[in-house]
N, C-alpha and C. Protein backbone atom coordinates (compact mmCIF):
# COMPACT_ATOMS: atom_id res chain seq x y z
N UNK A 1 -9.39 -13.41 14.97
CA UNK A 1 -8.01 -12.97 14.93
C UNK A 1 -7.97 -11.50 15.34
N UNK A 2 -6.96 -10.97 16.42
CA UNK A 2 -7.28 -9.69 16.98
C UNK A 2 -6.12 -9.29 15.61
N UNK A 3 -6.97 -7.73 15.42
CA UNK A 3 -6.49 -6.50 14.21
C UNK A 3 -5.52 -6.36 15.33
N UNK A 4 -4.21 -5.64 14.47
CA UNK A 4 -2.92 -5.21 15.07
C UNK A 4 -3.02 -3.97 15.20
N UNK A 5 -2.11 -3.43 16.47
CA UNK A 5 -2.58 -2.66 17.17
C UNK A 5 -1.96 -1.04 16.52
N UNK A 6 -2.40 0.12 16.35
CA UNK A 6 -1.98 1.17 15.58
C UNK A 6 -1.22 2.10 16.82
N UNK A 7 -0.93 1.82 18.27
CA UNK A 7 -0.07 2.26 19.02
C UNK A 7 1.09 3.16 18.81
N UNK A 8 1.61 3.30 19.62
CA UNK A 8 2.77 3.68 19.56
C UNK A 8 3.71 2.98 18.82
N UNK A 9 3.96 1.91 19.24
CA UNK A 9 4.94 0.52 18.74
C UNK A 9 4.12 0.13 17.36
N UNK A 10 3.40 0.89 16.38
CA UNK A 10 3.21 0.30 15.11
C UNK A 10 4.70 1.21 14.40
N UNK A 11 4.14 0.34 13.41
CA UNK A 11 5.55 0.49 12.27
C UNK A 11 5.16 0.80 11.11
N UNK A 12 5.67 1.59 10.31
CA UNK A 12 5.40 1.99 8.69
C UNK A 12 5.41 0.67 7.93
N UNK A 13 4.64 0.42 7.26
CA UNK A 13 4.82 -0.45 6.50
C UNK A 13 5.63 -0.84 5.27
N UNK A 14 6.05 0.50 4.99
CA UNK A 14 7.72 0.73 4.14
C UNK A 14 8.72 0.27 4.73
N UNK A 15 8.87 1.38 5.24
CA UNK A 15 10.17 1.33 5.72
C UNK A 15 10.56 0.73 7.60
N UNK A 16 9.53 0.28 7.98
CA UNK A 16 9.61 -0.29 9.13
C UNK A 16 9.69 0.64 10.63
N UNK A 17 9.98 1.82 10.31
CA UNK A 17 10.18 3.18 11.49
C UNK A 17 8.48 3.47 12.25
N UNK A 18 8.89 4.40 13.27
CA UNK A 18 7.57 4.17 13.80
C UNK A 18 6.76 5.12 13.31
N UNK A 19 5.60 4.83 13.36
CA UNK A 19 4.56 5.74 12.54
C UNK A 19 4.19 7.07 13.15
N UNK A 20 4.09 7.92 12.17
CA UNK A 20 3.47 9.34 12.82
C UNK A 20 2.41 9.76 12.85
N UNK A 21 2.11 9.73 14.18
CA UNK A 21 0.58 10.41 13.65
C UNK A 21 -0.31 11.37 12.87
N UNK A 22 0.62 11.95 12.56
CA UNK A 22 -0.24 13.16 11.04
C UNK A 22 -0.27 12.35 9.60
N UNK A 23 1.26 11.28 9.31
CA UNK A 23 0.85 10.45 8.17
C UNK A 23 0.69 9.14 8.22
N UNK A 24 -0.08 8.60 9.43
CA UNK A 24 -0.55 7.47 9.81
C UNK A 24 -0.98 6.68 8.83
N UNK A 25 -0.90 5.36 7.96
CA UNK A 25 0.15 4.43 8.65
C UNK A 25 1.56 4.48 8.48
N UNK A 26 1.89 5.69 8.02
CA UNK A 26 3.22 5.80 7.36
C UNK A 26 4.28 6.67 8.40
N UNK A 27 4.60 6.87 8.45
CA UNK A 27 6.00 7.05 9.48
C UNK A 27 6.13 8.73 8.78
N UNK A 28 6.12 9.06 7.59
CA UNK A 28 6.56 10.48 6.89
C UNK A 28 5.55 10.74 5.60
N UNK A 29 5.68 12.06 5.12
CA UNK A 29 5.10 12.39 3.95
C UNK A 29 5.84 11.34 3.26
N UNK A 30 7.00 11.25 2.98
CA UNK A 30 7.65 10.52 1.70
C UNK A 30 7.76 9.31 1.89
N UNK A 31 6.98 8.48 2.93
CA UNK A 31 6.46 6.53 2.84
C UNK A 31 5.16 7.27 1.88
N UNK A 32 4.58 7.74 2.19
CA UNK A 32 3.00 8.06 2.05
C UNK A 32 2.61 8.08 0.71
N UNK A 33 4.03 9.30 -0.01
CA UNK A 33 3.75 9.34 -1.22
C UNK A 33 4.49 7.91 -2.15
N UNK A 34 5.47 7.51 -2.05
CA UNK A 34 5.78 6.20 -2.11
C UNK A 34 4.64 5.12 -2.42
N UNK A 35 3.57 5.26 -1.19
CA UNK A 35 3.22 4.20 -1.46
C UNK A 35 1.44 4.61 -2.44
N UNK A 36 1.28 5.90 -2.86
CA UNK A 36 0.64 6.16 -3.30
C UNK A 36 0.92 5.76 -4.88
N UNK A 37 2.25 6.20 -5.24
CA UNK A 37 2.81 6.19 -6.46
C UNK A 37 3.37 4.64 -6.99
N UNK A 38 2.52 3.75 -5.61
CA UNK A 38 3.17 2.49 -6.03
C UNK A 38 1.30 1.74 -7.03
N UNK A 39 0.30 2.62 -6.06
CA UNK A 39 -1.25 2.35 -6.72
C UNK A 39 -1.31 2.70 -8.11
N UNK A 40 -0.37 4.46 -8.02
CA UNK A 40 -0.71 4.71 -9.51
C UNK A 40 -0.16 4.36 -10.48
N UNK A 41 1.19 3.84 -10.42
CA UNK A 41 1.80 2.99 -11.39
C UNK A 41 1.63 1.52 -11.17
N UNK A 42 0.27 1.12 -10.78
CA UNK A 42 0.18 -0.63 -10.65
C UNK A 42 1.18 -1.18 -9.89
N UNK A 43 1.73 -0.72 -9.37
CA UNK A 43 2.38 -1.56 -8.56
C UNK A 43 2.48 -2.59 -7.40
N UNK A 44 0.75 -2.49 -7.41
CA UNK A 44 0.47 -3.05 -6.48
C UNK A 44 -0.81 -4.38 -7.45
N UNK A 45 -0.41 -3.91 -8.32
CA UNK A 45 -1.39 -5.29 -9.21
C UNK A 45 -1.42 -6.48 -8.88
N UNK A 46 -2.14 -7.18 -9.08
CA UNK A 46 -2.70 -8.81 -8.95
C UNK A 46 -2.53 -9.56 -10.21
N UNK A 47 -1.74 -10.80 -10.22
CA UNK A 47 -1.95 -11.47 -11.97
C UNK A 47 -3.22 -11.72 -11.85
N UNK A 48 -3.67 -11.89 -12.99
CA UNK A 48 -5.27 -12.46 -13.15
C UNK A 48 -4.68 -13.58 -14.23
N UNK A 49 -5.99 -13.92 -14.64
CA UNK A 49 -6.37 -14.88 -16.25
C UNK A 49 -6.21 -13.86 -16.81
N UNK A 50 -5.76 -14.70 -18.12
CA UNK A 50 -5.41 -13.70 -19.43
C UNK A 50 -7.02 -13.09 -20.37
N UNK A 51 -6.72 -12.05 -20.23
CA UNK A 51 -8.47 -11.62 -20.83
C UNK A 51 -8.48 -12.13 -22.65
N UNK A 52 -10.09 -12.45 -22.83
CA UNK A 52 -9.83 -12.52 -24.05
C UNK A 52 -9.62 -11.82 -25.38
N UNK A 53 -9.03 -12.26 -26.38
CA UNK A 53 -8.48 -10.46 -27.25
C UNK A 53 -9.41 -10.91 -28.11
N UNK A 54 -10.67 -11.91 -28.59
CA UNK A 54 -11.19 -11.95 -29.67
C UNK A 54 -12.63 -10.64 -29.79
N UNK A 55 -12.83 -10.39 -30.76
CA UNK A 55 -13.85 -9.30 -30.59
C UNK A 55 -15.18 -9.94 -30.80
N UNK A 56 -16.33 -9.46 -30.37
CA UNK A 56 -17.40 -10.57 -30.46
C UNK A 56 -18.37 -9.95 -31.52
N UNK A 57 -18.56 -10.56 -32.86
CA UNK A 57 -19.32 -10.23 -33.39
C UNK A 57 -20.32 -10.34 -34.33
């Protein structure tokens, strides 16, 4: 499968505008930090299995 291309014609992955090259893949400082602040508040989490709460002992 060919990787998509980071050209001219790529797009922010926010907000869909075209990307800049100083905050590549992001179009601006403020996609960038956006999507930083989406890692540090989990926002980008995965459900899992429920862990277990018994203590082992």
């Amino acid at each position: 499968m060919p990787m998509p291309s980071r050209g001219a014609d790529a797009a922010c992955p926010l907000c869909r505008r075209p990307v800049q090259p100083d905050f590549a893949p992001f179009c601006s400082q403020g996609c960038r930090d956006r999507d930083l602040l989406q890692w540090l508040g989990e926002g980008y989490r995965l459900p899992g299995r429920a862990m277990d709460t018994e203590e082992e002992g």
